[in-house]
PDB file of N, CA and C in Angstrom:
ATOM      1  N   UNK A   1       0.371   3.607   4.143  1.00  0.00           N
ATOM      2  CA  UNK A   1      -0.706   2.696   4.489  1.00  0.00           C
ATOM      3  C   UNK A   1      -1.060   2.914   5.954  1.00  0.00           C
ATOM      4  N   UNK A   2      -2.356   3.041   5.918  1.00  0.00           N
ATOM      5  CA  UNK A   2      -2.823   2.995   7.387  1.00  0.00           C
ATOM      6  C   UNK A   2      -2.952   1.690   8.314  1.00  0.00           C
ATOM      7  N   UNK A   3      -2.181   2.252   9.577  1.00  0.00           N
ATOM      8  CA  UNK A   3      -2.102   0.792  10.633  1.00  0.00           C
ATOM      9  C   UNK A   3      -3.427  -0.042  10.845  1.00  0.00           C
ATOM     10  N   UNK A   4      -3.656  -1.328  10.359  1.00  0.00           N
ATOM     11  CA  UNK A   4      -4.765  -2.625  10.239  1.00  0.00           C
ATOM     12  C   UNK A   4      -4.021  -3.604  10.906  1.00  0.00           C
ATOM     13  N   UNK A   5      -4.634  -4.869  11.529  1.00  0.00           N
ATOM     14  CA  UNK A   5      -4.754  -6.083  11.599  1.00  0.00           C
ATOM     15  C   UNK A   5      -5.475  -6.798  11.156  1.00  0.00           C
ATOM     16  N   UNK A   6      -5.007  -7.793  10.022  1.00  0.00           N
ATOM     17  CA  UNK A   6      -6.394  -8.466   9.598  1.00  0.00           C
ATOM     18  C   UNK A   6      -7.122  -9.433  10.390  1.00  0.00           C
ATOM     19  N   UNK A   7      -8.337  -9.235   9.809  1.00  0.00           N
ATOM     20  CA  UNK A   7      -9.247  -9.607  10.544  1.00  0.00           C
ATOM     21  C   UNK A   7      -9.860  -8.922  11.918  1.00  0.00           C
ATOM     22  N   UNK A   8      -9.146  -8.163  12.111  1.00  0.00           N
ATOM     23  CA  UNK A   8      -9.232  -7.343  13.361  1.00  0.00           C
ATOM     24  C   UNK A   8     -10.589  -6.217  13.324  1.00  0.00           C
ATOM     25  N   UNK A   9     -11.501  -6.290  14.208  1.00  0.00           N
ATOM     26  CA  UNK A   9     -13.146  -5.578  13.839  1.00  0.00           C
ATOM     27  C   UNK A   9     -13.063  -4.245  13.955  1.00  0.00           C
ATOM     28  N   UNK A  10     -12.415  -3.476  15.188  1.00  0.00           N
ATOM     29  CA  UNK A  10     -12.339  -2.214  15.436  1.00  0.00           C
ATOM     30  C   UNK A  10     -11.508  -2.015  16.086  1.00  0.00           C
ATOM     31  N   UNK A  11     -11.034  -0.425  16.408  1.00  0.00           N
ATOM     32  CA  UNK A  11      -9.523  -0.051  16.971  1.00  0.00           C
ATOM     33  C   UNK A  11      -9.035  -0.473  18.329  1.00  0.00           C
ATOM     34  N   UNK A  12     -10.053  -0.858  19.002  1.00  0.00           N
ATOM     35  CA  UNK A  12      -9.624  -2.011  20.201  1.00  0.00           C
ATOM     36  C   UNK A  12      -9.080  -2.890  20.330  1.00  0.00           C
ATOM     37  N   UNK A  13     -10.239  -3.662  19.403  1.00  0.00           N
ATOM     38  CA  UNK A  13      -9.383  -4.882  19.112  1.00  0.00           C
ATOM     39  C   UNK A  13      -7.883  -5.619  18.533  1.00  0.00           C
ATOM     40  N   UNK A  14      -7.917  -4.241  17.586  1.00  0.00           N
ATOM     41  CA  UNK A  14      -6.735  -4.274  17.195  1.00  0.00           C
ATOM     42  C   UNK A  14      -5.419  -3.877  18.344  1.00  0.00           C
ATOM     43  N   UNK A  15      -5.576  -3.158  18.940  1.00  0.00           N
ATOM     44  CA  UNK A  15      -4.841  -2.487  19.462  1.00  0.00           C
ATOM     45  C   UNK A  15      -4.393  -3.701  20.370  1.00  0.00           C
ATOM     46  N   UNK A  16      -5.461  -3.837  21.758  1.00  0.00           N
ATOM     47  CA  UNK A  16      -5.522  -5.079  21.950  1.00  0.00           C
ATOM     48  C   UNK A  16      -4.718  -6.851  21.770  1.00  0.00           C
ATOM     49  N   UNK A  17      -5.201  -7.127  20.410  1.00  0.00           N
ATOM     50  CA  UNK A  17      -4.220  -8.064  19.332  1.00  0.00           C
ATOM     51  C   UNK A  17      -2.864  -7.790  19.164  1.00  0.00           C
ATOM     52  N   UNK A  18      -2.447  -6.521  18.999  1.00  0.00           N
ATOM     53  CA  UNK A  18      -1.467  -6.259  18.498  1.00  0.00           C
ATOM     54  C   UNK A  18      -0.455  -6.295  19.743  1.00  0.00           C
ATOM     55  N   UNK A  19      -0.773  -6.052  20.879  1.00  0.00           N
ATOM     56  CA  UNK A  19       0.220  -5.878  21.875  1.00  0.00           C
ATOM     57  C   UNK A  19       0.379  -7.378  22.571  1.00  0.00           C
ATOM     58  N   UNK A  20      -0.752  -7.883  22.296  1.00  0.00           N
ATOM     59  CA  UNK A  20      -0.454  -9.512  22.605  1.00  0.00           C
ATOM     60  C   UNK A  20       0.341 -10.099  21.778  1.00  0.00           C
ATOM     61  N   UNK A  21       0.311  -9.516  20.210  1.00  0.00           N
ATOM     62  CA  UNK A  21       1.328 -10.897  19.405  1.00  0.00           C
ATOM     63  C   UNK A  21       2.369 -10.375  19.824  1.00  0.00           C
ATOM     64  N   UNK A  22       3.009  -8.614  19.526  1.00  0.00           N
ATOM     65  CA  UNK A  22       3.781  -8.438  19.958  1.00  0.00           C
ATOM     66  C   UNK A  22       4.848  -8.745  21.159  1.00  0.00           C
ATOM     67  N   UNK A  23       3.730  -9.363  22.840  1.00  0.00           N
ATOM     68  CA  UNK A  23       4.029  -9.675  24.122  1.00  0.00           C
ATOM     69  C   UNK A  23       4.728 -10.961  23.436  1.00  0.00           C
ATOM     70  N   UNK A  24       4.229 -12.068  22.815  1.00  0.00           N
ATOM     71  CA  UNK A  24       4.207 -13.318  22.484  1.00  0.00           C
ATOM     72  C   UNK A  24       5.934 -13.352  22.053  1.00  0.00           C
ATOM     73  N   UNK A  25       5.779 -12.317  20.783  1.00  0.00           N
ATOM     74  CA  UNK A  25       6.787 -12.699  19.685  1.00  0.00           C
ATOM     75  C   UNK A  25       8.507 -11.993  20.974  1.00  0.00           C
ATOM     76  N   UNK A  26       7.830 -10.839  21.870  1.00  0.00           N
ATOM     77  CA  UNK A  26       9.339 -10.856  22.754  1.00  0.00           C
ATOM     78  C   UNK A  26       9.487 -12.042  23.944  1.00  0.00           C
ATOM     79  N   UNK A  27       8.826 -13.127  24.301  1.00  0.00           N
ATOM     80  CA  UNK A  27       8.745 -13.874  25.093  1.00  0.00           C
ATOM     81  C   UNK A  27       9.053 -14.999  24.199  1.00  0.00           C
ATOM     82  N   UNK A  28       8.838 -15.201  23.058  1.00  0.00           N
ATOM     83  CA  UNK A  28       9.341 -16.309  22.932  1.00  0.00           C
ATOM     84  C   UNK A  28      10.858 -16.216  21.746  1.00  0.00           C
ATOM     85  N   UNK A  29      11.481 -15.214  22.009  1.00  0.00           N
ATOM     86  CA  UNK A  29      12.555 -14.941  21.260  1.00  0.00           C
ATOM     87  C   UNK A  29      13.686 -14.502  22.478  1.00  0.00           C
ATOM     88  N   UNK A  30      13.218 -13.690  23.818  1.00  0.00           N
ATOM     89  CA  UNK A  30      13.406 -12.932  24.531  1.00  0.00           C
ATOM     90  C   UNK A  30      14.144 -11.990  24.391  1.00  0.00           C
ATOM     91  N   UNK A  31      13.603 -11.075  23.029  1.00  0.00           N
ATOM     92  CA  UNK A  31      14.393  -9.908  22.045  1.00  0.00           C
ATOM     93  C   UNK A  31      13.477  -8.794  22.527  1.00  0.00           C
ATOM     94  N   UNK A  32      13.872  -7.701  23.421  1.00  0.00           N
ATOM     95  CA  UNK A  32      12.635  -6.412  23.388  1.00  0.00           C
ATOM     96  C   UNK A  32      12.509  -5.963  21.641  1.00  0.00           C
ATOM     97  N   UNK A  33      11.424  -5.450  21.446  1.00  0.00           N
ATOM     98  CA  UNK A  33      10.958  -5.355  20.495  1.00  0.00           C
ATOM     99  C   UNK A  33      10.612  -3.834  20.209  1.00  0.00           C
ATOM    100  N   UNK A  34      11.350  -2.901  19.171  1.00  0.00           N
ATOM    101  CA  UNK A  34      10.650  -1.589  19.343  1.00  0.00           C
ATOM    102  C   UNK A  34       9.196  -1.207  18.683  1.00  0.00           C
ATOM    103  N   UNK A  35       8.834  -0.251  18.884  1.00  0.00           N
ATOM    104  CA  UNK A  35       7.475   0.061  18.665  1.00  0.00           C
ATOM    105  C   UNK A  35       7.100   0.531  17.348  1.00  0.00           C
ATOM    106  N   UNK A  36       8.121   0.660  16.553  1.00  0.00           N
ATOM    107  CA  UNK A  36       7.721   0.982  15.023  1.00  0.00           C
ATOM    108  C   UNK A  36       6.706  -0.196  14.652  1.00  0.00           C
ATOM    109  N   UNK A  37       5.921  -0.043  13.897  1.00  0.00           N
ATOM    110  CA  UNK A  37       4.820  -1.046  12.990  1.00  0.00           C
ATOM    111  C   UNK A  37       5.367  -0.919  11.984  1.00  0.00           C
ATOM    112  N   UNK A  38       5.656  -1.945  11.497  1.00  0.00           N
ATOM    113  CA  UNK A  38       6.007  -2.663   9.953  1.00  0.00           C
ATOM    114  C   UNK A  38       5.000  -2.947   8.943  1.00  0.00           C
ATOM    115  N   UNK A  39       4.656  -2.480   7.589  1.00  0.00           N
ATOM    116  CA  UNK A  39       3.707  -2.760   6.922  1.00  0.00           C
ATOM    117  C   UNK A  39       4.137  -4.143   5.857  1.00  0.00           C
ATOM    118  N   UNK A  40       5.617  -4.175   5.630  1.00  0.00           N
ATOM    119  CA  UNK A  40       5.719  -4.799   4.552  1.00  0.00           C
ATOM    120  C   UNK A  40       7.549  -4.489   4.593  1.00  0.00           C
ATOM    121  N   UNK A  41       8.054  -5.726   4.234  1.00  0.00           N
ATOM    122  CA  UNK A  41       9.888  -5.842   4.060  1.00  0.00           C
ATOM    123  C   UNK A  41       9.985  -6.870   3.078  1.00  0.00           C
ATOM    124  N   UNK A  42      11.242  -6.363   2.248  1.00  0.00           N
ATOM    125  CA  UNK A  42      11.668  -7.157   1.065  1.00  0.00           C
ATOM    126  C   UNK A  42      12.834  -7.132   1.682  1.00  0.00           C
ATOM    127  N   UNK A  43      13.591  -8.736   1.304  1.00  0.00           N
ATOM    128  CA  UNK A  43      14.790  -9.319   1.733  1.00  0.00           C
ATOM    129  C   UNK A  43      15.470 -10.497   1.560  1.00  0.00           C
ATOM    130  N   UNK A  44      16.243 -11.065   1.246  1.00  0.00           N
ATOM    131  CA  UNK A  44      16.917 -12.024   0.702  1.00  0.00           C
ATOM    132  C   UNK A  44      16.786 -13.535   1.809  1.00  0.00           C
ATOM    133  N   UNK A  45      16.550 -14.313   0.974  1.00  0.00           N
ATOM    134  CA  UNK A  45      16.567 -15.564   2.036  1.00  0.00           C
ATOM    135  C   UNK A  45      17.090 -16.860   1.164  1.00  0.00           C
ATOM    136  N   UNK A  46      17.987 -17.667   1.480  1.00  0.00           N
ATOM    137  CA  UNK A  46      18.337 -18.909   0.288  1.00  0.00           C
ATOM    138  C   UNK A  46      18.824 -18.026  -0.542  1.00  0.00           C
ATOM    139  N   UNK A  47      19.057 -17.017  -1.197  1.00  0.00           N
ATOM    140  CA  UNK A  47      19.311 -16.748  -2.638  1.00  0.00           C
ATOM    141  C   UNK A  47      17.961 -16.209  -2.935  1.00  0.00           C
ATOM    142  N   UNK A  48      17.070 -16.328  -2.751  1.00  0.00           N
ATOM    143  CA  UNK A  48      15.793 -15.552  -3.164  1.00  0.00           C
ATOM    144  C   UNK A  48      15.509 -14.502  -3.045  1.00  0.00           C
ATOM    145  N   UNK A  49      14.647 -13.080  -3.309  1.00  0.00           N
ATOM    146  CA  UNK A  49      14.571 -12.292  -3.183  1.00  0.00           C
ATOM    147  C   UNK A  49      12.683 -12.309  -2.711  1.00  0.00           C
ATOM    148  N   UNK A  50      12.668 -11.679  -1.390  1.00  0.00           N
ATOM    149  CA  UNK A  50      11.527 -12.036  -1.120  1.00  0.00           C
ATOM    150  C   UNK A  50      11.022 -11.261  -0.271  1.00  0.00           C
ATOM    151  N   UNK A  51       9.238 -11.274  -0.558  1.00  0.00           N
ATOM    152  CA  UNK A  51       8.698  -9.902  -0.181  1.00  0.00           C
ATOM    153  C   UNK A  51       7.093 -10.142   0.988  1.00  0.00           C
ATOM    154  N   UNK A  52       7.050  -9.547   2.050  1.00  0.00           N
ATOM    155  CA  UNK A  52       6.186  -9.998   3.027  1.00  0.00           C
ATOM    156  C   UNK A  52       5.529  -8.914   3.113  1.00  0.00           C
ATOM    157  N   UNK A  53       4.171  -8.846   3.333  1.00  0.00           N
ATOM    158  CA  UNK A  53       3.283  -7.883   3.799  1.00  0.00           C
ATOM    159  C   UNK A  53       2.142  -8.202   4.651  1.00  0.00           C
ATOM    160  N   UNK A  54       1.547  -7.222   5.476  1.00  0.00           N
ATOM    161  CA  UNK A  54       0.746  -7.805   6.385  1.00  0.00           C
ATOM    162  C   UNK A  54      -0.792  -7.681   5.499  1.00  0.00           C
ATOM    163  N   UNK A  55      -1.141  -8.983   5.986  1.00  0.00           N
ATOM    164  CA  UNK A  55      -2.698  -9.178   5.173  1.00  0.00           C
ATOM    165  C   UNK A  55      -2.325 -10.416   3.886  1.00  0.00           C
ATOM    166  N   UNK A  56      -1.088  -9.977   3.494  1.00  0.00           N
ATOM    167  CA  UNK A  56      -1.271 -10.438   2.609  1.00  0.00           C
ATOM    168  C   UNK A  56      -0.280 -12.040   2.904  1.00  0.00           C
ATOM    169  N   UNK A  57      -0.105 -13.310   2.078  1.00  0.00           N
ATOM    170  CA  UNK A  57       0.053 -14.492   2.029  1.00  0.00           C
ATOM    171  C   UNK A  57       1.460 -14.699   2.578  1.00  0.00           C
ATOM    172  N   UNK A  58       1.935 -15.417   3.306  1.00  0.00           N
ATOM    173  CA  UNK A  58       3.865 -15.590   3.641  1.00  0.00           C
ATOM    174  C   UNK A  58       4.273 -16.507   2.645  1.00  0.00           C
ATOM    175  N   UNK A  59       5.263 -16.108   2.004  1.00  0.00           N
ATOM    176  CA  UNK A  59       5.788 -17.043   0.991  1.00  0.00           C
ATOM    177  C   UNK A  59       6.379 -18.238   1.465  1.00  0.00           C
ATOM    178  N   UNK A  60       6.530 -18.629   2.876  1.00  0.00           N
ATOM    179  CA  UNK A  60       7.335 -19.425   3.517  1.00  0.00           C
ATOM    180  C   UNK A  60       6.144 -20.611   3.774  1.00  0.00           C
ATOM    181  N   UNK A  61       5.378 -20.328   4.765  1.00  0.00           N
ATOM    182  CA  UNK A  61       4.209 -21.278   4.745  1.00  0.00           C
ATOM    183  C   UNK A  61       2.696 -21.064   4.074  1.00  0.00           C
ATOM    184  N   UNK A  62       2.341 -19.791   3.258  1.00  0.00           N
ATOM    185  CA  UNK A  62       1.426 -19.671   2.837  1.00  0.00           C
ATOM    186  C   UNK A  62       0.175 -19.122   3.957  1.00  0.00           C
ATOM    187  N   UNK A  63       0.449 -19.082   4.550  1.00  0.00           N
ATOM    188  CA  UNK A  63      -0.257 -18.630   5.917  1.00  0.00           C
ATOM    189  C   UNK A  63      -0.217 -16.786   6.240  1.00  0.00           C
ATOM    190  N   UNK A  64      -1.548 -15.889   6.057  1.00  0.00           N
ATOM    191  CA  UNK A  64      -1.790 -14.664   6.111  1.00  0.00           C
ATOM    192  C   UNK A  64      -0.736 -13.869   7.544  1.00  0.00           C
ATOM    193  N   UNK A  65       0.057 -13.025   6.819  1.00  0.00           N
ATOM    194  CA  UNK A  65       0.710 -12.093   7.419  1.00  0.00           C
ATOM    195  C   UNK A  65      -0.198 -11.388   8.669  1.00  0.00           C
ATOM    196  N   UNK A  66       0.291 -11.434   9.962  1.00  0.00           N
ATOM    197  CA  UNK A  66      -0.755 -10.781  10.730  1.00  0.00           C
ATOM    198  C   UNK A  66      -0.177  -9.723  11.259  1.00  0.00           C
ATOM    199  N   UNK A  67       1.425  -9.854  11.562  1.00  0.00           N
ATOM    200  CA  UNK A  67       2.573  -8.600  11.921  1.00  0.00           C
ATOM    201  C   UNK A  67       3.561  -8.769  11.671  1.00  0.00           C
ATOM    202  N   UNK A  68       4.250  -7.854  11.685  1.00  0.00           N
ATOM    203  CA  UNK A  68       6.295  -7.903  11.603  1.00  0.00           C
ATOM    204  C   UNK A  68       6.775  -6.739  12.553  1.00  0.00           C
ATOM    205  N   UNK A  69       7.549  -7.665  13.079  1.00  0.00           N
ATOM    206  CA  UNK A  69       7.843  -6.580  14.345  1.00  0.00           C
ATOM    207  C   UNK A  69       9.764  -6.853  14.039  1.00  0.00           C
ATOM    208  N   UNK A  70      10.360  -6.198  14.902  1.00  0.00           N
ATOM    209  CA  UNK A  70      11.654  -5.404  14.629  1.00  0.00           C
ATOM    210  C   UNK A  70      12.692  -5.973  15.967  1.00  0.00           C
ATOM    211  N   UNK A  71      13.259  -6.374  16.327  1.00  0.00           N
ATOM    212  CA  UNK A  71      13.707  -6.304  18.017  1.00  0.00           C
ATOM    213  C   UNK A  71      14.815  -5.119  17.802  1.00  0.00           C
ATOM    214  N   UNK A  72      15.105  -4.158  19.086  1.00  0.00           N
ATOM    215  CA  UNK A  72      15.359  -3.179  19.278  1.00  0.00           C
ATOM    216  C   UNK A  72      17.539  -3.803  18.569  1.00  0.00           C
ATOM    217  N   UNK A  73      17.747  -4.321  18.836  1.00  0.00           N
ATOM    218  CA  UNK A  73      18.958  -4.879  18.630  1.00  0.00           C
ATOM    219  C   UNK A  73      19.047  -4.805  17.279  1.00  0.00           C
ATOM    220  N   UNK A  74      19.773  -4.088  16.345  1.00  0.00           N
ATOM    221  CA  UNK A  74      19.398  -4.126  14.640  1.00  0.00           C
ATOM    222  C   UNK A  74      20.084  -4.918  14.276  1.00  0.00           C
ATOM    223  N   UNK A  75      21.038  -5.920  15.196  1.00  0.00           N
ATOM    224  CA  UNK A  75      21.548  -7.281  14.704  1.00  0.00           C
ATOM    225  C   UNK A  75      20.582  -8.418  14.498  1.00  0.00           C
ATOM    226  N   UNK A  76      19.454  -8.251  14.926  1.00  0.00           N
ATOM    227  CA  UNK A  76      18.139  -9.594  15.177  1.00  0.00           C
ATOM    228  C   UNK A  76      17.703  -9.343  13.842  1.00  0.00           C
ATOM    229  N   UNK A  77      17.042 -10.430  13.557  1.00  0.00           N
ATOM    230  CA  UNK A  77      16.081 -10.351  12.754  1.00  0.00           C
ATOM    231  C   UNK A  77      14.743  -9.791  12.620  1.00  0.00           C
ATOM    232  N   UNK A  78      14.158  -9.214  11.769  1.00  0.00           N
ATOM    233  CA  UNK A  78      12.654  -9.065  11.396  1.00  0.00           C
ATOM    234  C   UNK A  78      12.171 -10.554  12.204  1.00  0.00           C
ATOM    235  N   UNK A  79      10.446 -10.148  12.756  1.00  0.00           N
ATOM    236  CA  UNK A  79       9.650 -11.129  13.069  1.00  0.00           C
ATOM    237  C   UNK A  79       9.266 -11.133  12.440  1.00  0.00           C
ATOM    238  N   UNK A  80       8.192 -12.109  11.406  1.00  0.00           N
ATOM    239  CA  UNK A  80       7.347 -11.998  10.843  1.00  0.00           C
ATOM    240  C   UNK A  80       6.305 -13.145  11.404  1.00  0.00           C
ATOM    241  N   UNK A  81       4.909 -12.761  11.797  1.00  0.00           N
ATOM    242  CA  UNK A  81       3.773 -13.247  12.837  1.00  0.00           C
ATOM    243  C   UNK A  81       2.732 -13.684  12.056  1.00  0.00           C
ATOM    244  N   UNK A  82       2.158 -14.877  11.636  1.00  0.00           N
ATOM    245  CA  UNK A  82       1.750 -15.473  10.918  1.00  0.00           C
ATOM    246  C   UNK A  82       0.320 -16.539  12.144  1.00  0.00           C
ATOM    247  N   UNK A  83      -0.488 -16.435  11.459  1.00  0.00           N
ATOM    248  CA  UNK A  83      -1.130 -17.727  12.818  1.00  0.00           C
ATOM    249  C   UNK A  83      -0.785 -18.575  13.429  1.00  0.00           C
ATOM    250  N   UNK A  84       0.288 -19.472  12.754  1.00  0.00           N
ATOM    251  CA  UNK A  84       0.780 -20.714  13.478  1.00  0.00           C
ATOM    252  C   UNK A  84       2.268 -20.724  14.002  1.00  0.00           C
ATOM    253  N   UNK A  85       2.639 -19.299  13.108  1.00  0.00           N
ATOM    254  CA  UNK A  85       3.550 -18.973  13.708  1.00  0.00           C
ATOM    255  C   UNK A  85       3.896 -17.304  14.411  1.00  0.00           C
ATOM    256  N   UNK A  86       3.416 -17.675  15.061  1.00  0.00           N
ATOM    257  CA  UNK A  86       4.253 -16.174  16.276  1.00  0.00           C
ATOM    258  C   UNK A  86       2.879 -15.799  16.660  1.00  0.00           C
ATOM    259  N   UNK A  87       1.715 -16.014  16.269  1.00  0.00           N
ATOM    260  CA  UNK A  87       0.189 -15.402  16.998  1.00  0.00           C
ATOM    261  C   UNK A  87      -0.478 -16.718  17.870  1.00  0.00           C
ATOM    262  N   UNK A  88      -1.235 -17.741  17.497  1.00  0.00           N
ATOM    263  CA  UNK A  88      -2.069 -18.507  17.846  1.00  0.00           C
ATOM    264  C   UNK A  88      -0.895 -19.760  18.894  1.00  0.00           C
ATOM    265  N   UNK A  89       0.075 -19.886  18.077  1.00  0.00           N
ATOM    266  CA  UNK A  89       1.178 -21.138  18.232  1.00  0.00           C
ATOM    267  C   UNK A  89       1.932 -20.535  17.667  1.00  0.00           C
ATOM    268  N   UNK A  90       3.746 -21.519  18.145  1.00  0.00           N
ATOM    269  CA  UNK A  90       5.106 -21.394  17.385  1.00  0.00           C
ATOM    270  C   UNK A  90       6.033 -19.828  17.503  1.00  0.00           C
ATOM    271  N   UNK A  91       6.763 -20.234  16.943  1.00  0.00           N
ATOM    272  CA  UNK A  91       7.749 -19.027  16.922  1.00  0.00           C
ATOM    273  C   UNK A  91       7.616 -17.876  15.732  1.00  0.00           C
ATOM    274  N   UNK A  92       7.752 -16.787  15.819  1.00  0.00           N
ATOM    275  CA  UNK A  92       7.530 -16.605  14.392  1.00  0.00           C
ATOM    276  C   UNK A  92       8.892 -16.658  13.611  1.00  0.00           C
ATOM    277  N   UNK A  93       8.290 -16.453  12.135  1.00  0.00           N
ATOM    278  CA  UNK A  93       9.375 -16.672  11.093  1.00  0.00           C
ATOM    279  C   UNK A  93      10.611 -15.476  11.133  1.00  0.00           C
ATOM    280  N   UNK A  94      11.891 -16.007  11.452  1.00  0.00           N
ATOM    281  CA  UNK A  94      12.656 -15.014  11.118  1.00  0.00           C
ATOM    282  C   UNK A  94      12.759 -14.418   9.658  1.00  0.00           C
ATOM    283  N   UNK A  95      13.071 -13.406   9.520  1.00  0.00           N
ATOM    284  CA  UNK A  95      13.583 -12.669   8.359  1.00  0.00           C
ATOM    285  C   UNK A  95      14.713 -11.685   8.525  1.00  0.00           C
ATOM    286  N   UNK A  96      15.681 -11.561   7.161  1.00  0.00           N
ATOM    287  CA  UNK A  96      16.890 -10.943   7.372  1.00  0.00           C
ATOM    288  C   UNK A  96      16.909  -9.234   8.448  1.00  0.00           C
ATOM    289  N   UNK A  97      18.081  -9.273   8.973  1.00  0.00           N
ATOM    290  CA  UNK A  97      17.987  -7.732   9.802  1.00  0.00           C
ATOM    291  C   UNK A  97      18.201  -6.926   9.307  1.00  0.00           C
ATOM    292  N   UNK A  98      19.064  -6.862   7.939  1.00  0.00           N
ATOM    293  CA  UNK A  98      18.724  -5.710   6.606  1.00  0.00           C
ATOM    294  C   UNK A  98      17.991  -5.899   6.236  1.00  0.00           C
ATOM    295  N   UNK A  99      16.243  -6.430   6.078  1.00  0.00           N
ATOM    296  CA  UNK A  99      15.394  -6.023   5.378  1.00  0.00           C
ATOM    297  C   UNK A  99      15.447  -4.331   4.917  1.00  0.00           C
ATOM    298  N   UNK A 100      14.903  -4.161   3.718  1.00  0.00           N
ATOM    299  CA  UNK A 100      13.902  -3.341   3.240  1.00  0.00           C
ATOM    300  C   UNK A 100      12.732  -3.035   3.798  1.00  0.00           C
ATOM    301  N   UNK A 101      12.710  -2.165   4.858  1.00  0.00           N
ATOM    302  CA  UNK A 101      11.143  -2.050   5.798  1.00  0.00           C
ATOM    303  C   UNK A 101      10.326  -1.073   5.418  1.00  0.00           C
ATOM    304  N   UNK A 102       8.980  -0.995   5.190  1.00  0.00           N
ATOM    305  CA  UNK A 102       8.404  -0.204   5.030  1.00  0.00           C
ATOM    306  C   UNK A 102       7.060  -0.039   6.466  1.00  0.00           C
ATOM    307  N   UNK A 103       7.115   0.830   6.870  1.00  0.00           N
ATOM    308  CA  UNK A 103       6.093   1.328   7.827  1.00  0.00           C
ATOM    309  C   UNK A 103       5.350   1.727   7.249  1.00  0.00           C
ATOM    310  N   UNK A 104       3.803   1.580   8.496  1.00  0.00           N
ATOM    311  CA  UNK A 104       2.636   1.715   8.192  1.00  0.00           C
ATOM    312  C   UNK A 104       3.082   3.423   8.648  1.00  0.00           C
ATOM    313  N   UNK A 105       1.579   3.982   8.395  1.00  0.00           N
ATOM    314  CA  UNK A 105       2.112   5.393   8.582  1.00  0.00           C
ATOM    315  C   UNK A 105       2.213   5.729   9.652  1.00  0.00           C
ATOM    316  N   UNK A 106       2.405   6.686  10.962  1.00  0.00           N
ATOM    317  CA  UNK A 106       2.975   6.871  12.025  1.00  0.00           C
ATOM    318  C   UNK A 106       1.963   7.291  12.868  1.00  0.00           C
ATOM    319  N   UNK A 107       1.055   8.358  12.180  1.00  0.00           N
ATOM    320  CA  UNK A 107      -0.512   8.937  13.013  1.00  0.00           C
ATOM    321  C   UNK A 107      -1.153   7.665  12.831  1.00  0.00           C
ATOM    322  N   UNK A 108      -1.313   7.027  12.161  1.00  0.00           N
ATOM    323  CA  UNK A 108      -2.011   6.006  12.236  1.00  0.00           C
ATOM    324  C   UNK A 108      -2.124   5.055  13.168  1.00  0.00           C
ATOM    325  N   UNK A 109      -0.898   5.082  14.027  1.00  0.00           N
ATOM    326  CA  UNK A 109      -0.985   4.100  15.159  1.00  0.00           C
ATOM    327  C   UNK A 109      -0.282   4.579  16.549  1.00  0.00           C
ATOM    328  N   UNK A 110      -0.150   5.664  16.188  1.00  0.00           N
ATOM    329  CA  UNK A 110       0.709   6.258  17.386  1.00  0.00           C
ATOM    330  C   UNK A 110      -0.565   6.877  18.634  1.00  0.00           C
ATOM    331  N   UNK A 111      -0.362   6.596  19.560  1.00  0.00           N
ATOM    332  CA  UNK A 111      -2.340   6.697  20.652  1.00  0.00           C
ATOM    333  C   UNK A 111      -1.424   7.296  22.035  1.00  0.00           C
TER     334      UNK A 111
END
């Protein structure tokens, strides 16, 4: 899958967006964060088996996936960046640090 932000108009903007939620989500965790882009992670939470992608709905609050970022520490958790949580307002949602990660593709966002 090629690197998107939804809602995002053109490669500026995105680019742009993306380094701000990213700024956000290591400031308010104070986890450096590496630079891989995450498209989508499946991973266990409660006993559930559960699956996040960007664009698409968070099973946690129902609120559109906007990123998932990684902190460099592979003991942390997955971010997962949602509007109210980890972009606009709030913290974002943790998710397990063994996720199942799948990256967006690599030319796609690498500048």
């Amino acid at each position: 899958m090629k690197f998107f932000l939804p809602a995002a108009k053109d490669a500026e903007m995105v680019e742009v967006t993306y380094r701000a939620i990213k700024k956000n989500a290591e400031e308010s965790t104070g986890w450096p964060i590496t630079d891989t882009r995450y498209y989508e992670i499946y991973f266990r939470h409660n006993g559930q088996n559960l699956h996040v992608r960007v664009g698409d709905l968070d099973p946690s609050n129902g609120e559109t996936v906007i990123a998932i970022f990684k902190p460099k520490d592979p003991d942390r958790p997955f971010l997962v960046c949602t509007p109210n949580r980890g972009v606009a307002t709030g913290d974002p949602i943790f998710a397990s640090d063994d996720a199942l990660a799948i990256v967006f593709e690599p030319e796609s966002w690498l500048h």
